[in-house]
Protein backbone atom coordinates (compact mmCIF):
# COMPACT_ATOMS: atom_id res chain seq x y z
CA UNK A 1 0.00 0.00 0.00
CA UNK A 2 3.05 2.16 0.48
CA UNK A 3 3.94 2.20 -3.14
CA UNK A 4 0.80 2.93 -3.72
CA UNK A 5 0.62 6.16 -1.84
CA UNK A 6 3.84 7.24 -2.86
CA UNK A 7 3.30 6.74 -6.89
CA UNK A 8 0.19 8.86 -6.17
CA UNK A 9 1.67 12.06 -3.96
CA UNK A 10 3.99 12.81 -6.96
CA UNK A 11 1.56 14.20 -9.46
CA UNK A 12 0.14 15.90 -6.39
CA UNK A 13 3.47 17.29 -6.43
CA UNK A 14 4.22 18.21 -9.50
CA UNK A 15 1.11 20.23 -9.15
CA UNK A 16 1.47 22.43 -6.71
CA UNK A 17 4.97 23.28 -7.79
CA UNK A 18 3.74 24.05 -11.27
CA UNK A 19 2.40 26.96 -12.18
CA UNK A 20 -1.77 27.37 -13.00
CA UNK A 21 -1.28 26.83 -17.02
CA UNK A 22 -4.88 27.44 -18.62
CA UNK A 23 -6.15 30.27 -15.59
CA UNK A 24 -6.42 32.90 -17.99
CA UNK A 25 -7.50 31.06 -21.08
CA UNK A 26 -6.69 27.67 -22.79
CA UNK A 27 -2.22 27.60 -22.28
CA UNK A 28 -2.46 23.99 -22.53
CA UNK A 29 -4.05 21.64 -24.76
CA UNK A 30 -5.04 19.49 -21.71
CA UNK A 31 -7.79 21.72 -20.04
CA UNK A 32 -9.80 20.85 -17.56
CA UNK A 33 -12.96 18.87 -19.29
CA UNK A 34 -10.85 17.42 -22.03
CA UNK A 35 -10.96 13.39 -22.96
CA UNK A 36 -8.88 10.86 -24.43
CA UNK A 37 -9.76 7.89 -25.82
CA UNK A 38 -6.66 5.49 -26.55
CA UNK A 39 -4.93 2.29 -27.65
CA UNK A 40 -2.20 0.87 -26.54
CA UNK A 41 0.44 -2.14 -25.93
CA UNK A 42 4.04 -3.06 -24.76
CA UNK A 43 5.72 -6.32 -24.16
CA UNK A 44 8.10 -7.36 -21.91
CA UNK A 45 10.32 -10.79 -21.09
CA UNK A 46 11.13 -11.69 -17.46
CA UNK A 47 13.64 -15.09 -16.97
CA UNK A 48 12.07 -16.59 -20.21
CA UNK A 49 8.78 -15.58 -19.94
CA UNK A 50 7.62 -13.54 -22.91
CA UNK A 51 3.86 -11.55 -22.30
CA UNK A 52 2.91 -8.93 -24.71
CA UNK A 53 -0.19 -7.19 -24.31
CA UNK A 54 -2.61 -4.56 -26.00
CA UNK A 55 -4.79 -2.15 -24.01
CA UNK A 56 -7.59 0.60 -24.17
CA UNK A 57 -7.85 3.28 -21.96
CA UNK A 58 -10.08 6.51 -21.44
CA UNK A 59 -9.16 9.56 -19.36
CA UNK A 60 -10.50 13.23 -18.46
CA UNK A 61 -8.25 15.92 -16.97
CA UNK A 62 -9.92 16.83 -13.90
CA UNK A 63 -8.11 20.02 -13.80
CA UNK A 64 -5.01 21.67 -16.68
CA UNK A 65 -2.48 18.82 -16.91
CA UNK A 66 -4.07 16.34 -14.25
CA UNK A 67 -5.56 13.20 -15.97
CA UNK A 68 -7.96 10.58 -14.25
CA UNK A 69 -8.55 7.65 -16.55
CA UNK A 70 -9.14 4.10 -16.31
CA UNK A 71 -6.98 1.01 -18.28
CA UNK A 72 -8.27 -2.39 -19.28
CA UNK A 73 -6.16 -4.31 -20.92
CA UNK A 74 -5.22 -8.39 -22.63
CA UNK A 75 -2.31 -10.15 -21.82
CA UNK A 76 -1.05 -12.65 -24.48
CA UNK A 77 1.93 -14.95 -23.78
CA UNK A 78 3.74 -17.96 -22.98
CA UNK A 79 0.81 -18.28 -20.16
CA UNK A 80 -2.94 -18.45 -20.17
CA UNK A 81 -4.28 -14.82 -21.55
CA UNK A 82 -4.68 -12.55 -18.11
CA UNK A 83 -7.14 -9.23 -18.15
CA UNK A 84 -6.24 -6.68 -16.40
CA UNK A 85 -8.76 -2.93 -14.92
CA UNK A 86 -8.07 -0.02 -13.06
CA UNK A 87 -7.33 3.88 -12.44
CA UNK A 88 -4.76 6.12 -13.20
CA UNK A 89 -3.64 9.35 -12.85
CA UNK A 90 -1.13 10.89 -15.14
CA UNK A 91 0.45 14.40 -15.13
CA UNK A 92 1.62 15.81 -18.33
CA UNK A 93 4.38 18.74 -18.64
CA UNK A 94 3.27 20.88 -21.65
CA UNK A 95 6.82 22.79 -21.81
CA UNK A 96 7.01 22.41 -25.52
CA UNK A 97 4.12 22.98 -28.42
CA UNK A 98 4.35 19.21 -29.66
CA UNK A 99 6.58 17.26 -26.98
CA UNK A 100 5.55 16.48 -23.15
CA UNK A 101 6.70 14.63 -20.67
CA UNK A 102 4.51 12.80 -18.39
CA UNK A 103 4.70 11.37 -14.59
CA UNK A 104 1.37 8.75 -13.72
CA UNK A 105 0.84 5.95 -11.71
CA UNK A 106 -1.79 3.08 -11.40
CA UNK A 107 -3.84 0.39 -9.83
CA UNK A 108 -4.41 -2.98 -11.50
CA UNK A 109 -6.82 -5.66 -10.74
CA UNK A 110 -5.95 -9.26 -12.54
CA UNK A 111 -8.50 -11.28 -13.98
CA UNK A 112 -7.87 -15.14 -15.40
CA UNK A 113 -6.55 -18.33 -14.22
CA UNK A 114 -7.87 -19.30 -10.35
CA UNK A 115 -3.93 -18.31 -9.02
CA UNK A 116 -4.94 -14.42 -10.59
CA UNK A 117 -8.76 -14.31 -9.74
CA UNK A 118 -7.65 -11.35 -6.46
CA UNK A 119 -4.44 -10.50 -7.64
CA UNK A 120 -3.38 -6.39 -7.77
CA UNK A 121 -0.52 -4.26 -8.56
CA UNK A 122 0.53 -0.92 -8.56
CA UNK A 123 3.07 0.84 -10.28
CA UNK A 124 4.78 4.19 -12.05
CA UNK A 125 5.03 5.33 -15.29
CA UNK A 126 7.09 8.17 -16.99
CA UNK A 127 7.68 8.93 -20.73
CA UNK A 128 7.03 11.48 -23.70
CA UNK A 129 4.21 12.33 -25.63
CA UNK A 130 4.28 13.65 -29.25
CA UNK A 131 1.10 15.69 -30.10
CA UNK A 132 0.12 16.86 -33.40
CA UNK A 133 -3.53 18.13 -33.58
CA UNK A 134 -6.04 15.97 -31.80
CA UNK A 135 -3.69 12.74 -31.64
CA UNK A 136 -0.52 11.79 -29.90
CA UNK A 137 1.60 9.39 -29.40
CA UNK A 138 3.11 7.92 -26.20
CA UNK A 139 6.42 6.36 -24.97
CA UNK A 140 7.54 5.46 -22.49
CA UNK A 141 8.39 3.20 -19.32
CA UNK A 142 6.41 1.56 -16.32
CA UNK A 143 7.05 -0.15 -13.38
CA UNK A 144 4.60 -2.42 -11.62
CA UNK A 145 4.83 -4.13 -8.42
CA UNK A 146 2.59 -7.02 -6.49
CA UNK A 147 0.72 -5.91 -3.78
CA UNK A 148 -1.03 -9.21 -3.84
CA UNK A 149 0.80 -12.10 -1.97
CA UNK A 150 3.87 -12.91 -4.31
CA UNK A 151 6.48 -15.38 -4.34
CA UNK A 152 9.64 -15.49 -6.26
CA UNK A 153 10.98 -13.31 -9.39
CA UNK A 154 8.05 -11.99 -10.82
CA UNK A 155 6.90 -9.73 -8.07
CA UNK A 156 7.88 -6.13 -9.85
CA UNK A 157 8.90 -5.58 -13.11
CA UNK A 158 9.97 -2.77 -15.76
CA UNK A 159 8.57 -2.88 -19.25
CA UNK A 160 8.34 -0.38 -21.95
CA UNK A 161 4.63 1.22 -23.01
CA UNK A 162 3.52 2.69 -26.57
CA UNK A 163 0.71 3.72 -27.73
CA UNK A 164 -1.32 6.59 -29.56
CA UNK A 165 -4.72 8.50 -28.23
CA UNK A 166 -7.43 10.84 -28.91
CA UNK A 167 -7.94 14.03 -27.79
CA UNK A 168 -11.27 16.00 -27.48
């Protein structure tokens, strides 16, 4: 639950040491009230074990830069396909017309095979976003941890994330 908390207070952060973008007018294309829609995927290999997944998602910034979305995504590998819903939060740095950098983190609740039926995680994610118009593209890196009983090497892990999104 500690990871949880802390991958949370750092948007909160970033925040309040940022300045208000958007109070006199639109500064940033992620107002308050905006949406996103997007697809996604990544892959990742841990001791032999190859997963690679593909994923939705749908978000609304809450307030200028401060996105609360949900995930759902498939898991396809060397292991029965796993499902996987929850939140996130993700705050994005507009410091540059086209390119921003983003801070987020997550919950994740498992569904599949009977050892995954109450299995969570939590985790981090950073990377860059390339905007052009109403779409962008993401990528970037995340880092997910158990907070589910766990055994043995696959506990926490680092993968990459790609994918592209929606804006309106």
């Amino acid at each position: 639950m500690l990871r949880l908390a802390v991958f949370a207070t750092l948007p909160a952060i970033l925040i309040a040491a940022t300045p208000a973008l958007g109070a006199s007018g639109h500064d940033t294309p992620y107002y308050q009230g905006k949406t996103r829609l997007g697809l996604g995927g990544g892959g990742y290999s841990n001791g032999g074990f190859i997963d690679v997944f593909v994923a939705a998602s749908f978000g609304v910034f809450v307030v200028d830069n401060l996105e609360l979305g949900v995930d759902a995504a498939i898991h396809f590998g060397d292991d029965d396909p796993v499902a996987q819903l929850g939140p996130q939060l993700r705050y994005i740095l507009p410091i540059d017309k086209r390119i921003h950098p983003y801070l987020g983190a997550f919950y994740r609740h498992w569904f599949g095979p009977a050892a995954l039926a109450y299995a969570d995680s939590a985790g981090g994610r950073a990377g860059v976003l390339l905007r052009t118009g109403h779409v962008y593209l993401a990528a970037g890196v995340a880092f997910e941890a158990a907070l589910s009983d766990c055994a043995g090497d696959g506990c926490s892990e680092w993968y990459p994330e790609f994918g592209a999104s929606l804006l309106f």
